[in-house]
C-alpha atoms as a PDB file:
ATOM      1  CA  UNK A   1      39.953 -18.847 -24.207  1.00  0.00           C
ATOM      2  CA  UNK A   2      39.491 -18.804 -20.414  1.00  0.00           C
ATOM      3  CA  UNK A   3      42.669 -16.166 -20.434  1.00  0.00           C
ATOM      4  CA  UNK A   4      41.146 -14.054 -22.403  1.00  0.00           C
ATOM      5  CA  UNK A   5      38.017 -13.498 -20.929  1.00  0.00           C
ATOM      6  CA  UNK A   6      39.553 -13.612 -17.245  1.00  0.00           C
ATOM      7  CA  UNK A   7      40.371  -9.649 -17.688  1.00  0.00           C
ATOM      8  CA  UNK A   8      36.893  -8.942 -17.883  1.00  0.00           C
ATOM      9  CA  UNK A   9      35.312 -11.285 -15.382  1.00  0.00           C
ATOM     10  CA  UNK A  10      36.004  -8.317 -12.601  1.00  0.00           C
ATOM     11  CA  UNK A  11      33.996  -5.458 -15.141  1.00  0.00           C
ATOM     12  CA  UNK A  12      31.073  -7.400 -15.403  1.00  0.00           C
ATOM     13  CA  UNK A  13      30.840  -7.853 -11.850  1.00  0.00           C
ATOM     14  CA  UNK A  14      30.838  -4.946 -10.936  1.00  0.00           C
ATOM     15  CA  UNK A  15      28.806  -3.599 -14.238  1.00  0.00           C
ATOM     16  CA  UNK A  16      26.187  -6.768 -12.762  1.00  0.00           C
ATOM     17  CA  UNK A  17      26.374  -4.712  -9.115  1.00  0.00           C
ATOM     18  CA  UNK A  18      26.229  -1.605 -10.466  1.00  0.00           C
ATOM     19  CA  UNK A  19      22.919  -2.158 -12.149  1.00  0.00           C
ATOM     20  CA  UNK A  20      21.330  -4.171  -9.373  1.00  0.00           C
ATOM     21  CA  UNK A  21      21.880  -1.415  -7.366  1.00  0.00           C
ATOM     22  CA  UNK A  22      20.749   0.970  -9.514  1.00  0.00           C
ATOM     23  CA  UNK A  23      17.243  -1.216 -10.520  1.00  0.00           C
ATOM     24  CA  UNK A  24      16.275  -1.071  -6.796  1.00  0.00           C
ATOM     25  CA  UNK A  25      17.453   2.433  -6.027  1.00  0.00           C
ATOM     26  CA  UNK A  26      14.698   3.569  -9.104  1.00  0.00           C
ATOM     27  CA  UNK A  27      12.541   1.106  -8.706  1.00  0.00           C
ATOM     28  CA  UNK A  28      12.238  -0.135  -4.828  1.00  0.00           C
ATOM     29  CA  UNK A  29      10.296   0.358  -1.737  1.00  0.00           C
ATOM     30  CA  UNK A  30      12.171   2.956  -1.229  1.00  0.00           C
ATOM     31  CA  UNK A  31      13.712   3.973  -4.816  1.00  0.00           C
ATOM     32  CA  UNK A  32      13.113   7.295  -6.650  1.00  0.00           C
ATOM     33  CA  UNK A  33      10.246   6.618  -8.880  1.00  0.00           C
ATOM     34  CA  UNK A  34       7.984   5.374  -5.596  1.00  0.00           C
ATOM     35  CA  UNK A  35       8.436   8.990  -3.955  1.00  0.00           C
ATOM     36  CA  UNK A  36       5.277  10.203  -4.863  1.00  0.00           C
ATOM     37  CA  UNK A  37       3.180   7.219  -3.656  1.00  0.00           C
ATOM     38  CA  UNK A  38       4.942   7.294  -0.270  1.00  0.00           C
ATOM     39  CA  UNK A  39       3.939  11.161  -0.224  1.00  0.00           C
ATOM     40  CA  UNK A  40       0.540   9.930  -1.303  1.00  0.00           C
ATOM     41  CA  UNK A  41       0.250   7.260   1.893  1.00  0.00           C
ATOM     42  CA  UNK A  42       1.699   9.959   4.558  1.00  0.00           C
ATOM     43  CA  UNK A  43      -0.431  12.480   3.240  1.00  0.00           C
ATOM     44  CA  UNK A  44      -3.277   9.857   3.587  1.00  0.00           C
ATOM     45  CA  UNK A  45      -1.756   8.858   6.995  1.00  0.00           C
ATOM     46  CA  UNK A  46      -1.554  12.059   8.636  1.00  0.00           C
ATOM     47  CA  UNK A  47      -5.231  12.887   7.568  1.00  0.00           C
ATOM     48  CA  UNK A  48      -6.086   9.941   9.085  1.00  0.00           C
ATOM     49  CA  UNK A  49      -3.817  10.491  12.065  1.00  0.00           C
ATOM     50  CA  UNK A  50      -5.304  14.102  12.719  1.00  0.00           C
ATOM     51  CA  UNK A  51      -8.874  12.573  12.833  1.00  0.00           C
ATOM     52  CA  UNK A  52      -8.086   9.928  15.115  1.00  0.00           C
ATOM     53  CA  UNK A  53      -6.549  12.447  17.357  1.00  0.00           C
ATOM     54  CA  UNK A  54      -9.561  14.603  17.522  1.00  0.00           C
ATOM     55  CA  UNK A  55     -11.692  11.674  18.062  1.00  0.00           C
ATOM     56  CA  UNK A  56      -9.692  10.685  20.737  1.00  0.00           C
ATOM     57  CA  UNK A  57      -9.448  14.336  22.489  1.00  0.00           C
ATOM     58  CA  UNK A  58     -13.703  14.772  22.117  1.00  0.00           C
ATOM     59  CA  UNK A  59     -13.595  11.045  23.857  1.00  0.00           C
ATOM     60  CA  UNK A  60     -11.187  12.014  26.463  1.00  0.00           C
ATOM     61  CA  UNK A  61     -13.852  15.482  27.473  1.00  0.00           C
ATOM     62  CA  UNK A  62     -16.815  13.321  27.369  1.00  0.00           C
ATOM     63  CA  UNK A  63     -14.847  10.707  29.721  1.00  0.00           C
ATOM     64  CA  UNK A  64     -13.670  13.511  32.088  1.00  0.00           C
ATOM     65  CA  UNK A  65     -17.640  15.252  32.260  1.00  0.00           C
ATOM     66  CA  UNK A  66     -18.634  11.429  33.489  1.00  0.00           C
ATOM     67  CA  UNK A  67     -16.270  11.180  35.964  1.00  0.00           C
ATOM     68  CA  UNK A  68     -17.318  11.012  39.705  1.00  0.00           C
ATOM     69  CA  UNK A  69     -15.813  13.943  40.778  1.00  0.00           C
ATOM     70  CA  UNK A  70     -17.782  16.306  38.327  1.00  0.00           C
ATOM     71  CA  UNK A  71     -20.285  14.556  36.781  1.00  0.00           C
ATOM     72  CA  UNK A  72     -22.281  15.688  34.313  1.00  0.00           C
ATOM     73  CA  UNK A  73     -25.954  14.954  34.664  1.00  0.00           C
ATOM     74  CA  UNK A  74     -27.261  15.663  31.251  1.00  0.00           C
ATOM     75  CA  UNK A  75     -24.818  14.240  29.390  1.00  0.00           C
ATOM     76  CA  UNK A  76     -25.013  11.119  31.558  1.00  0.00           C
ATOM     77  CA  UNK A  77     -29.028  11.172  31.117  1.00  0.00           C
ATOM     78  CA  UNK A  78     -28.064  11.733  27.152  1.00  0.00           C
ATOM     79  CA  UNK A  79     -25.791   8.769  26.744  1.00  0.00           C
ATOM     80  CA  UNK A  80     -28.508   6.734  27.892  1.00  0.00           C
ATOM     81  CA  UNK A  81     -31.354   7.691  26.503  1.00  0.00           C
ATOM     82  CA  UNK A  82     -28.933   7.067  22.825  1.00  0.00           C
ATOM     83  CA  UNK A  83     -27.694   3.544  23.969  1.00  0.00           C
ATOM     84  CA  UNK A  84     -31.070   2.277  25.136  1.00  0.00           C
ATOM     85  CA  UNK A  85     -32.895   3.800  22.347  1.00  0.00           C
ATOM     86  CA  UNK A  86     -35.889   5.861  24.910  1.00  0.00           C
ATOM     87  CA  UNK A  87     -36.870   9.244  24.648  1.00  0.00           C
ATOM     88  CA  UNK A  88     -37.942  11.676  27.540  1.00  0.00           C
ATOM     89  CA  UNK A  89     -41.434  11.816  27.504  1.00  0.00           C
ATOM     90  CA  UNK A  90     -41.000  15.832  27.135  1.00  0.00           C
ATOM     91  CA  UNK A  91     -39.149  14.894  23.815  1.00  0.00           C
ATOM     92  CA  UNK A  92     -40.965  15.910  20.546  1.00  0.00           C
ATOM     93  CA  UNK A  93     -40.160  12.855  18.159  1.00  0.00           C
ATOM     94  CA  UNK A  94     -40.393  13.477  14.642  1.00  0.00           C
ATOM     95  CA  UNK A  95     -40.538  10.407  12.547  1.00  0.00           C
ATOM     96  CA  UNK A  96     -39.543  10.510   8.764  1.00  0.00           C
ATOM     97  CA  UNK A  97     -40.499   8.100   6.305  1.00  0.00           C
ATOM     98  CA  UNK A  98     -38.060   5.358   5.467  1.00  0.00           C
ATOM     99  CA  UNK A  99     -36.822   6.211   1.660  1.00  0.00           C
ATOM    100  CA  UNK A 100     -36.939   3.041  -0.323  1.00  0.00           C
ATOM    101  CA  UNK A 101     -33.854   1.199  -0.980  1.00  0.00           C
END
């Protein structure tokens, strides 16, 4: 019996490989059928990419108008007015009421 089948031990192998390997090339991280969702993720990446680079370039001009060498006065006196919460007592204030929740 164990003759008979021994001929076919080496197909079956390789038909086992052969469909492993195929399974994860369709069907893993990086396998045919998950194409468009790793589109979807770098599309969703680079968005997020581009607005983290503007951020960072409108933080890098604000950084350089507060530097020593040429500082900016009104945006200085404008940061801090914003972090401490006060007004200039030139300011017009207009208060809205709250909306209810």
């Amino acid at each position: 019996m164990l003759a008979r089948i021994r001929p076919y031990v080496p197909t079956a192998l390789f038909a086992a490989l052969l469909f492993y390997f195929g399974y994860h090339a369709l069907t893993g991280d990086r396998g045919v059928l998950t194409r468009r969702q790793r589109q979807e993720t770098l599309a969703e990446r680079q968005a997020l990419l581009d607005r983290l680079t503007a951020e960072r370039a409108r933080l890098e001009r604000e950084a350089r108008l507060l530097d020593g060498r040429s500082l900016s006065r009104d945006l200085v006196e404008e940061r801090a007015r914003l972090r401490l919460g006060y007004a200039d007592p030139r300011d017009i204030v207009v208060r809205f009421p709250r909306a209810p929740s």
